[in-house]
Protein backbone atom coordinates (compact mmCIF):
# COMPACT_ATOMS: atom_id res chain seq x y z
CA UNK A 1 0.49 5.16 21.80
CA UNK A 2 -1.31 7.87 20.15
CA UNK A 3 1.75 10.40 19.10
CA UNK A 4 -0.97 13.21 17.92
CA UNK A 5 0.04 15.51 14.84
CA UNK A 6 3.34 15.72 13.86
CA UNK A 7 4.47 17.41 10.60
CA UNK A 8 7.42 14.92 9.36
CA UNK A 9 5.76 11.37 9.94
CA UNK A 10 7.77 10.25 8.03
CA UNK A 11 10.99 9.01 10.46
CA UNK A 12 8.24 7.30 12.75
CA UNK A 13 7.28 5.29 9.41
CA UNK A 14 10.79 4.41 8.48
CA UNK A 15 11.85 3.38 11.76
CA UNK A 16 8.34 1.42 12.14
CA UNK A 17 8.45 -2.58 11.81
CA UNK A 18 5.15 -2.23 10.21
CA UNK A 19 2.54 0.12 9.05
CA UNK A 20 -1.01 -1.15 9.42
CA UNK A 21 -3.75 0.44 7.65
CA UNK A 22 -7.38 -0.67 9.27
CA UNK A 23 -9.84 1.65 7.40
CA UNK A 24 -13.37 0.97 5.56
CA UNK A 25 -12.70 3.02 2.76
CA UNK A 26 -10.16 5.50 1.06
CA UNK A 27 -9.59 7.44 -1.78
CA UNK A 28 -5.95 6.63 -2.53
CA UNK A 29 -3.93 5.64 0.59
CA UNK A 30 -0.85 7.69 -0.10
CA UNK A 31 0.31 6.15 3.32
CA UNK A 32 1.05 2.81 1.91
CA UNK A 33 2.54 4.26 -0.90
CA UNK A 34 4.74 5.85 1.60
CA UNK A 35 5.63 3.26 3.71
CA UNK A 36 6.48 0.49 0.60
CA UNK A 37 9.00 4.02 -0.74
CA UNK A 38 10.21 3.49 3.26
CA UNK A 39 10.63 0.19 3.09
CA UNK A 40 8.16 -0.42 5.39
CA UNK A 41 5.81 -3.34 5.22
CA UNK A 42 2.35 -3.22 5.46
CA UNK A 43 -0.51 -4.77 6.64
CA UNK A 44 -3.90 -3.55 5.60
CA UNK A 45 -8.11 -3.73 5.53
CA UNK A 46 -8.57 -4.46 1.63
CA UNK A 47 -11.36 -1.86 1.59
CA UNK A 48 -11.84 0.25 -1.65
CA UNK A 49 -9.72 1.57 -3.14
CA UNK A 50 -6.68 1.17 -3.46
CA UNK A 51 -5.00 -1.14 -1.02
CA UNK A 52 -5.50 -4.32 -3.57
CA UNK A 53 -4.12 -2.39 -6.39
CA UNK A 54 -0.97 -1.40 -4.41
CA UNK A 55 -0.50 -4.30 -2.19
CA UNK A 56 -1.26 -6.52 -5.06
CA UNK A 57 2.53 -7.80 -5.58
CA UNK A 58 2.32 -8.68 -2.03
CA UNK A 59 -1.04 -11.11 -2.44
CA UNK A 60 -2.48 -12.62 0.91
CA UNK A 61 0.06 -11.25 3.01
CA UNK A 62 -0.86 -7.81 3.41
CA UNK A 63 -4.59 -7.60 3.13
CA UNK A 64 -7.18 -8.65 5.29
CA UNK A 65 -11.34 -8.34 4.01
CA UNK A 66 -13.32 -5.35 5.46
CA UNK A 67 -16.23 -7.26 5.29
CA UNK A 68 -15.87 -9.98 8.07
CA UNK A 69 -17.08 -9.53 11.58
CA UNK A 70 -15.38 -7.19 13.22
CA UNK A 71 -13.42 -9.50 15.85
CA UNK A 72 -12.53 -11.79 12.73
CA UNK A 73 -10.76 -8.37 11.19
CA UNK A 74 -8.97 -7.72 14.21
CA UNK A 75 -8.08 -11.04 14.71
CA UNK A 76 -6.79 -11.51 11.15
CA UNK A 77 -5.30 -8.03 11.11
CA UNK A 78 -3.35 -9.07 14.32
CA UNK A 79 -2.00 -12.77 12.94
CA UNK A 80 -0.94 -10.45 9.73
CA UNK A 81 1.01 -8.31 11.70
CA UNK A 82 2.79 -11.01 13.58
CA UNK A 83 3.89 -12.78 10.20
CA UNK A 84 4.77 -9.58 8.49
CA UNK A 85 7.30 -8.22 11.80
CA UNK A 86 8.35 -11.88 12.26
CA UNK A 87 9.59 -12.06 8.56
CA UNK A 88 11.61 -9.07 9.18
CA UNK A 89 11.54 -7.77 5.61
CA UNK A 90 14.47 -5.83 4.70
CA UNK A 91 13.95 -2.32 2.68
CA UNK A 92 15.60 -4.25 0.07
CA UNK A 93 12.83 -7.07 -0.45
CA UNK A 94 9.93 -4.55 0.54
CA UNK A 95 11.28 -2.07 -2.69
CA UNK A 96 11.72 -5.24 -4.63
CA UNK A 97 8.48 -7.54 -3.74
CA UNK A 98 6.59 -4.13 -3.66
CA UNK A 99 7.49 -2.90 -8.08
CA UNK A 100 7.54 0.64 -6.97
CA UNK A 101 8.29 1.60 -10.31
CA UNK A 102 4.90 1.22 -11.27
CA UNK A 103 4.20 4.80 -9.28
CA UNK A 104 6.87 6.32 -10.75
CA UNK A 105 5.26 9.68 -12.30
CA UNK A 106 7.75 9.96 -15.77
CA UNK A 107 6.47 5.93 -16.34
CA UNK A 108 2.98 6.38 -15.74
CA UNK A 109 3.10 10.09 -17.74
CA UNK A 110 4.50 8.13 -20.71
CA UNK A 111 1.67 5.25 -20.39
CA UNK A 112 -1.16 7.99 -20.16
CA UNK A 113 0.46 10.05 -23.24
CA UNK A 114 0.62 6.69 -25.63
CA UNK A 115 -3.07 6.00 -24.52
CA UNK A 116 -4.56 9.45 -25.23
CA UNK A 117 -2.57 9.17 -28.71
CA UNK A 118 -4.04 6.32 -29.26
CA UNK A 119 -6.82 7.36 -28.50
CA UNK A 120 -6.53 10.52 -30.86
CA UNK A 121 -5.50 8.37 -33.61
CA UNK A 122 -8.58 6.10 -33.21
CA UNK A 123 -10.71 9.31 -32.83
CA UNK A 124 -12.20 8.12 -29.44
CA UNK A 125 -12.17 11.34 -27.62
């Protein structure tokens, strides 16, 4: 079912089993992001970038290569999804499995600062 645009996805997300992600490339997919703050699961292509660097506390589970056959995607993609909403992951264990703190903007403005002052300090700017 193809809901078309809708300005608030997000209460389809959170009430969604699943989100599956099935592109070639992406820049950053906010959408995962989105769906792990949810507690959503997810089950996505591991195209660049960004997908294996999210999903990456979630190993095998989640990601399926972009680089098979087609049918072997979809056919992976498919026995992914049937683990994933047969597991029946609780918000709970997808915020937990998931270490959403690593997106947290104060953590990852305080890792930035200490590397540009170390940076300064080393005089590598």
């Amino acid at each position: 079912v193809f809901m078309g645009f809708n300005s608030n996805p997000y209460p389809y997300i959170a009430n969604a089993d699943c989100l599956v992600m099935a592109s070639e490339s992406e820049g950053l997919p906010t959408v995962i992001i989105e769906a792990l703050i949810l507690g959503v699961p997810v089950v996505s292509t591991n195209c660049p970038t960004g997908p294996m660097e999210i999903l990456s506390e979630w190993g095998s589970v989640s990601l399926v290569d972009v680089n098979s056959e087609e049918s072997a995607v979809v056919s992976e993609l498919s026995q992914k999804i049937e683990a994933v909403v047969g597991e029946s992951f609780s918000r709970e264990v997808v915020w937990s499995k998931s270490q959403l703190e690593r997106f947290d903007q104060d953590g990852l403005f305080h890792e930035w600062r200490s590397v540009l002052s170390s940076s300064e300090s080393n005089k590598i700017l």
